[in-house]
Protein backbone atom coordinates (compact mmCIF):
# COMPACT_ATOMS: atom_id res chain seq x y z
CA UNK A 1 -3.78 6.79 -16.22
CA UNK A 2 -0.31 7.12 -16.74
CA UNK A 3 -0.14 9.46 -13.89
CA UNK A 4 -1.41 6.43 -11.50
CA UNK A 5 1.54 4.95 -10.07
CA UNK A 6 -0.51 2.77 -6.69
CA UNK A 7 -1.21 -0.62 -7.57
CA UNK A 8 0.35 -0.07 -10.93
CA UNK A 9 2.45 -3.00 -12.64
CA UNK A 10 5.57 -1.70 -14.49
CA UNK A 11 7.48 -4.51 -16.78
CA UNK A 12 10.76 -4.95 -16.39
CA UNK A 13 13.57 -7.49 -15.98
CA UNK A 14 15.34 -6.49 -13.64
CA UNK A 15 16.29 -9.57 -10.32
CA UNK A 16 13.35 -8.24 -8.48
CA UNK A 17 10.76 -8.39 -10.81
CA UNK A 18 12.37 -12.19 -11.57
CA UNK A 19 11.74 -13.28 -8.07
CA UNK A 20 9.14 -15.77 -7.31
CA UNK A 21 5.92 -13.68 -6.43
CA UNK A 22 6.02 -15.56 -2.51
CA UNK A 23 9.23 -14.85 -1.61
CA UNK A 24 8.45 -11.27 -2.58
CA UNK A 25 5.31 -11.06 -0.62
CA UNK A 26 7.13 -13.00 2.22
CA UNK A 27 9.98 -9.87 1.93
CA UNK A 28 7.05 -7.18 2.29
CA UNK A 29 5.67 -8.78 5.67
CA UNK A 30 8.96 -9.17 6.64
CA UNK A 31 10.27 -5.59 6.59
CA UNK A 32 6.73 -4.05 7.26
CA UNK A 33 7.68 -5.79 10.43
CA UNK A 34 10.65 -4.19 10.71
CA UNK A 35 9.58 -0.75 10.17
CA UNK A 36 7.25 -1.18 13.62
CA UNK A 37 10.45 -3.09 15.66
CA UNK A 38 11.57 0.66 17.63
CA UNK A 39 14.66 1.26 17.38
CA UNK A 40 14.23 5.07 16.72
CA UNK A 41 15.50 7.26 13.41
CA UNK A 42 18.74 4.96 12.72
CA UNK A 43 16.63 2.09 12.29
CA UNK A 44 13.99 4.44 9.99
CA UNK A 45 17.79 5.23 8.15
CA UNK A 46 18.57 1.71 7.38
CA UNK A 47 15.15 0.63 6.18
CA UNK A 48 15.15 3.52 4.29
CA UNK A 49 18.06 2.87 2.59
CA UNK A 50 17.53 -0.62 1.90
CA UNK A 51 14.04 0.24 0.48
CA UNK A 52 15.48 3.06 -1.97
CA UNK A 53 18.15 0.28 -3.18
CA UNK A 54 15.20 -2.23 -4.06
CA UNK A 55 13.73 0.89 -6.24
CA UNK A 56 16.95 1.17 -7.69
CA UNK A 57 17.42 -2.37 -8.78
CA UNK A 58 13.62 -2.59 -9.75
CA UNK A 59 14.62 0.57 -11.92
CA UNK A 60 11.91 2.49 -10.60
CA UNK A 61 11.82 6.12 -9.85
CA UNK A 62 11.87 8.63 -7.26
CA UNK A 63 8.88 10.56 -9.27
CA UNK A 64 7.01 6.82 -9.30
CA UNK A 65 6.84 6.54 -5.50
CA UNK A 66 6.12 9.98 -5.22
CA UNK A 67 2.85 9.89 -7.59
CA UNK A 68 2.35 6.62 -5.28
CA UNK A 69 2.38 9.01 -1.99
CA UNK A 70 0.06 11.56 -3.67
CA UNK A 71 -3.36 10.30 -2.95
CA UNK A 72 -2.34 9.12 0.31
CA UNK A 73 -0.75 12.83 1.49
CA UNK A 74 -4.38 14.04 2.54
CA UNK A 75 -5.01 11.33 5.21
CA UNK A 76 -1.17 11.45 6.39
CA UNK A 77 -1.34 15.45 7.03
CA UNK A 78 -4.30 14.55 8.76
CA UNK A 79 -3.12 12.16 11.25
CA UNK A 80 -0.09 14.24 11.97
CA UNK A 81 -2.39 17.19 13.14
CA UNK A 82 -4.71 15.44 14.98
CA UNK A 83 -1.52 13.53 16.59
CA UNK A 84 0.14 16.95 17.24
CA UNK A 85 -2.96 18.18 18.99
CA UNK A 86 -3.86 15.46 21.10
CA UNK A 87 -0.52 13.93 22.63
CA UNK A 88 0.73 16.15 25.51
CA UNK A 89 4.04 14.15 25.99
CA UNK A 90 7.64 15.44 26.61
CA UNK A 91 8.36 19.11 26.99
CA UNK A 92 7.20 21.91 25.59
CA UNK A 93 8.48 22.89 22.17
CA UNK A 94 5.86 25.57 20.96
CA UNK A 95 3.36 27.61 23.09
CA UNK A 96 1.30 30.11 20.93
CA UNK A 97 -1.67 31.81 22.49
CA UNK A 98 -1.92 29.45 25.09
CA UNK A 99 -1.90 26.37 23.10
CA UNK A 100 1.34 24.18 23.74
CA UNK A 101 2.92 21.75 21.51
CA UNK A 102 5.28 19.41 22.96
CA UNK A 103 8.25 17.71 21.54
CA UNK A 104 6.42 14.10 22.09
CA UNK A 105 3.96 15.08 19.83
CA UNK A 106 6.48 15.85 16.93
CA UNK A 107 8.31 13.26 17.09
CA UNK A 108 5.89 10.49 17.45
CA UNK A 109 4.53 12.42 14.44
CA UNK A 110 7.75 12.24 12.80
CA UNK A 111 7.64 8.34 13.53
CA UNK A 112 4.36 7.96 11.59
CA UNK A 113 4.75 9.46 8.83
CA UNK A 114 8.38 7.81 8.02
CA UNK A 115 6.33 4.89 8.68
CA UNK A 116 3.59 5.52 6.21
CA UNK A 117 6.09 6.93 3.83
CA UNK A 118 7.86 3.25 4.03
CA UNK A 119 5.10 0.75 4.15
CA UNK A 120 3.49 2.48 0.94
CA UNK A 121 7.25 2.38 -0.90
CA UNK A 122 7.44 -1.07 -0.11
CA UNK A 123 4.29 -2.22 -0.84
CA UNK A 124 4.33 -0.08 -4.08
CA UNK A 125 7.79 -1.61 -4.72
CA UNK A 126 5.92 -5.10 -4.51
CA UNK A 127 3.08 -4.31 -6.61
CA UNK A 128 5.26 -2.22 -9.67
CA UNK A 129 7.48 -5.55 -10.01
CA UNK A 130 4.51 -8.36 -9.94
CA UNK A 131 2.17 -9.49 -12.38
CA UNK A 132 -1.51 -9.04 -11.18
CA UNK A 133 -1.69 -13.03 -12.24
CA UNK A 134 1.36 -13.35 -9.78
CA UNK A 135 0.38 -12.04 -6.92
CA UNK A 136 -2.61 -13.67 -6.91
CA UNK A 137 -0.87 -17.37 -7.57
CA UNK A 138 1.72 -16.26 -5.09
CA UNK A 139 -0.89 -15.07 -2.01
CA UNK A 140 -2.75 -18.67 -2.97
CA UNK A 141 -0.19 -20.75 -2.62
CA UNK A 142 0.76 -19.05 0.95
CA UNK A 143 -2.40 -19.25 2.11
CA UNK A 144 -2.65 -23.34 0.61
CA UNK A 145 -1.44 -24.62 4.19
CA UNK A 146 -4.66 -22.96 6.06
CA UNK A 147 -7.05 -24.86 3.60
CA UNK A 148 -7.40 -27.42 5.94
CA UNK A 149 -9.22 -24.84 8.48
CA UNK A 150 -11.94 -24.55 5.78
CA UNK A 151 -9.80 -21.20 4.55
CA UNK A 152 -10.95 -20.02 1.04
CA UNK A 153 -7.15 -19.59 0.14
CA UNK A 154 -8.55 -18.74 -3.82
CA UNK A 155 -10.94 -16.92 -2.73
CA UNK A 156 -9.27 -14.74 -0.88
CA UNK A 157 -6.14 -14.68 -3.31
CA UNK A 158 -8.80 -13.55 -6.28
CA UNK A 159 -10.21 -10.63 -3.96
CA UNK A 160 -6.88 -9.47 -2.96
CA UNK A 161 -5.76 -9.18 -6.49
CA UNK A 162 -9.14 -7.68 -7.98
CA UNK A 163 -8.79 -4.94 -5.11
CA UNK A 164 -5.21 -3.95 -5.75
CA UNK A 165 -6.10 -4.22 -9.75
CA UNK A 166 -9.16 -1.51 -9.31
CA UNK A 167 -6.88 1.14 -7.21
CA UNK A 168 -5.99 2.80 -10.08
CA UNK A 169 -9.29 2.61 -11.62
CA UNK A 170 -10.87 3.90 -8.75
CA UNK A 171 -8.83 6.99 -8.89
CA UNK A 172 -8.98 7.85 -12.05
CA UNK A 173 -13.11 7.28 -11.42
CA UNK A 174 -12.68 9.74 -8.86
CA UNK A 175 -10.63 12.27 -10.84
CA UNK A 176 -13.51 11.97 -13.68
CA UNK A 177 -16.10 12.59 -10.92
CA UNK A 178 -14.31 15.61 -9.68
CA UNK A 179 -14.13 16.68 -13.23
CA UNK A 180 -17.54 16.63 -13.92
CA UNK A 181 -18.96 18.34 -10.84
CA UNK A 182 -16.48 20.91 -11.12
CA UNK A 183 -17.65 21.86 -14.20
CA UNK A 184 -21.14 21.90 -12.43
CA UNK A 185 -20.21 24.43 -10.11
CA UNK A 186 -19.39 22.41 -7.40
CA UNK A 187 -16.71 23.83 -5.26
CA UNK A 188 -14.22 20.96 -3.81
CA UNK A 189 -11.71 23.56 -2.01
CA UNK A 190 -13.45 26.94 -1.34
CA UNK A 191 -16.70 27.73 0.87
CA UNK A 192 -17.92 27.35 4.18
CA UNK A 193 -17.76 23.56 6.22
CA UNK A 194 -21.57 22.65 5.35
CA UNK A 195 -20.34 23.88 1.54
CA UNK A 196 -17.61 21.20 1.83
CA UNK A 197 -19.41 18.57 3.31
CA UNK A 198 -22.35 18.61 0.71
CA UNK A 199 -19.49 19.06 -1.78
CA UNK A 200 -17.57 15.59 -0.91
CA UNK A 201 -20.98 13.89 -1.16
CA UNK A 202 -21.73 14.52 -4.44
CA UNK A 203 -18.38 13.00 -5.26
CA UNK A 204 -18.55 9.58 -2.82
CA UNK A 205 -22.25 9.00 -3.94
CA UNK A 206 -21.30 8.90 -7.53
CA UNK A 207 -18.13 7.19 -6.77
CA UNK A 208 -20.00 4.18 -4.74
CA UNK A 209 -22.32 3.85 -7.42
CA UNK A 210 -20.10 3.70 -10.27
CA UNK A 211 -18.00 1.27 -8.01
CA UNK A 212 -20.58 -1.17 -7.35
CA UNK A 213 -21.53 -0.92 -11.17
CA UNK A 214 -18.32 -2.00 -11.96
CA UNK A 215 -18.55 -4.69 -9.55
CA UNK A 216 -21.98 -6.29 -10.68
CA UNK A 217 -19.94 -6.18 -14.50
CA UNK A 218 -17.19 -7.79 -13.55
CA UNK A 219 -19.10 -10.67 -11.37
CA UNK A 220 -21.63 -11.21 -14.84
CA UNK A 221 -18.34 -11.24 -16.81
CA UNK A 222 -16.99 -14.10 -14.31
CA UNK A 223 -20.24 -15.93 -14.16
CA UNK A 224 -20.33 -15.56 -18.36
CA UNK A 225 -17.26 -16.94 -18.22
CA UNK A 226 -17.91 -20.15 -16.28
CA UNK A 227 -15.91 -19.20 -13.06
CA UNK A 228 -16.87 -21.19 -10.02
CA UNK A 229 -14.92 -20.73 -7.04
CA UNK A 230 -15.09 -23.91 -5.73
CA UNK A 231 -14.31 -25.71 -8.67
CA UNK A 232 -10.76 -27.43 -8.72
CA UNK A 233 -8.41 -25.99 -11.66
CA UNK A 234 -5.26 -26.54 -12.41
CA UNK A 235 -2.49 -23.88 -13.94
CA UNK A 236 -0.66 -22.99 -16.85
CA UNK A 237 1.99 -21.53 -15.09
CA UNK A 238 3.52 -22.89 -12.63
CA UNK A 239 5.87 -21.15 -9.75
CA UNK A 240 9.20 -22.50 -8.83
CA UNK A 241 11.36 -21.16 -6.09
CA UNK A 242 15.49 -20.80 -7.13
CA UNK A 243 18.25 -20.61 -5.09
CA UNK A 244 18.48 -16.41 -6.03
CA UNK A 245 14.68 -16.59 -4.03
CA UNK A 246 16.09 -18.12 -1.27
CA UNK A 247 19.39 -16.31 -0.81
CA UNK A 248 16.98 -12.60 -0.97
CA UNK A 249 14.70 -14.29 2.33
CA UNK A 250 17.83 -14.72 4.16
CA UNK A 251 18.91 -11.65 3.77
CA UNK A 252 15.52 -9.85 4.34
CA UNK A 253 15.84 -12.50 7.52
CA UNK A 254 18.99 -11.30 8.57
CA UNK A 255 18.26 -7.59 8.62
CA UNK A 256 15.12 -8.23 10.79
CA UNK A 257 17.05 -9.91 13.41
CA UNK A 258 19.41 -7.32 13.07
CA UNK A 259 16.99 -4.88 13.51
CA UNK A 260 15.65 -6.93 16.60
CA UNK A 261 19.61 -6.86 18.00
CA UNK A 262 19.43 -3.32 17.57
CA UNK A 263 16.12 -2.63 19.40
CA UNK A 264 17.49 -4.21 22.54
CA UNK A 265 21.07 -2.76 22.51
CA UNK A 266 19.80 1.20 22.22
């Protein structure tokens, strides 16, 4: 477990991890919009180094963000091959035995991965510096405006938060799984495509089972526990916005309209 770093709460007491849990989540949206506003690899540079000084005031790690990239790496080599493969774009940059690879391709490739790389450092910046009990008060009260369109802000807060708690469980599940059938015989890596196929279903069928068993435990545990969703509660703690909050919105404001300025002059 300690090697699960996605979804992962760290304590610390550091000014990020003091900052009210909605200004933070307002921050993420805020420069996950910036990271799609194209203004090409300088822009990439700045986020970049904005996001790496949050880690270092959060006192987080390089190693952290990179066990937070590892079970992610198998989907982002995949996009990049099937990107490189099917956008025929630019000029040609590689032609070997016929088949052509064209600068487009790479560097749209380049583009999403830098992107993928930043959206899971920010989010994972978010989630190491917030209470699970945070976030969920803080996505709650931000959704509190669109309860008068009949939106389950609660409800929605609750599943939000039980989601991002179970990441981690869910991967160490799967690690177990793997475990176990290796030790069985089964063969994750090696053998022929039908071999592989047959091989990752007897690790998702175990996994969705085990998942939804976890589920049913956790909704008796709720229901033993009284929990209606509808009911009106009030809270213990309660969240209070300081001037430090508002001063870190401006300046996550500020470098999205710079970003914006940017966009149109290049």
């Amino acid at each position: 477990m300690n090697n699960i770093a996605l979804g992962r709460y760290i304590p610390g007491d550091s000014i990020i991890h003091r900052l009210d849990p909605r200004i933070k989540i307002c921050c993420m949206l805020l420069l996950l919009i910036t990271i799609f506003i194209p203004t090409g690899f300088y822009g990439y540079l700045l986020i970049s180094g904005i996001s790496l000084l949050a880690l270092s005031i959060a006192k987080l790690s390089i190693s952290f963000v990179l066990k937070a990239l590892r079970p992610m790496m198998i989907m982002m080599i995949m996009l990049m091959v099937i990107n490189i493969l099917v956008v025929k774009t630019g000029n040609v940059l590689i032609n070997i035995y016929g088949f052509e690879i064209y600068d487009g391709a790479v560097f749209q490739t380049l583009y999403i991965f830098i992107r993928l790389v930043l959206m899971i450092l920010i989010t994972t910046i978010l989630t190491a510096t917030t209470k699970p009990l945070d976030l969920t008060l803080g996505i709650e009260d931000l959704l509190e405006p669109f309860a008068r369109f009949k939106v389950p802000a609660h409800e929605i807060a609750m599943m939000i938060s039980i989601a991002i708690r179970f990441i981690p469980t869910l991967i160490e599940e799967t690690q177990r799984i793997m475990k176990a059938q290796a030790s069985r015989g089964v063969d994750l890596q090696e053998g022929k495509f039908k071999e592989k196929i047959m091989a990752i279903l007897s690790l998702i069928v175990p996994l969705f089972v085990s998942s939804f068993q976890r589920a049913e435990d956790l909704a008796n545990a709720m229901e033993a526990r009284g929990y209606v969703p509808d009911a009106k509660r009030t809270r213990y703690k309660q969240l209070h916005v300081r001037v430090s909050d508002i001063f870190v919105l401006a300046l996550v404001f500020m470098i999205l309209a710079g970003m914006i300025v940017m966009a149109i002059i290049l």
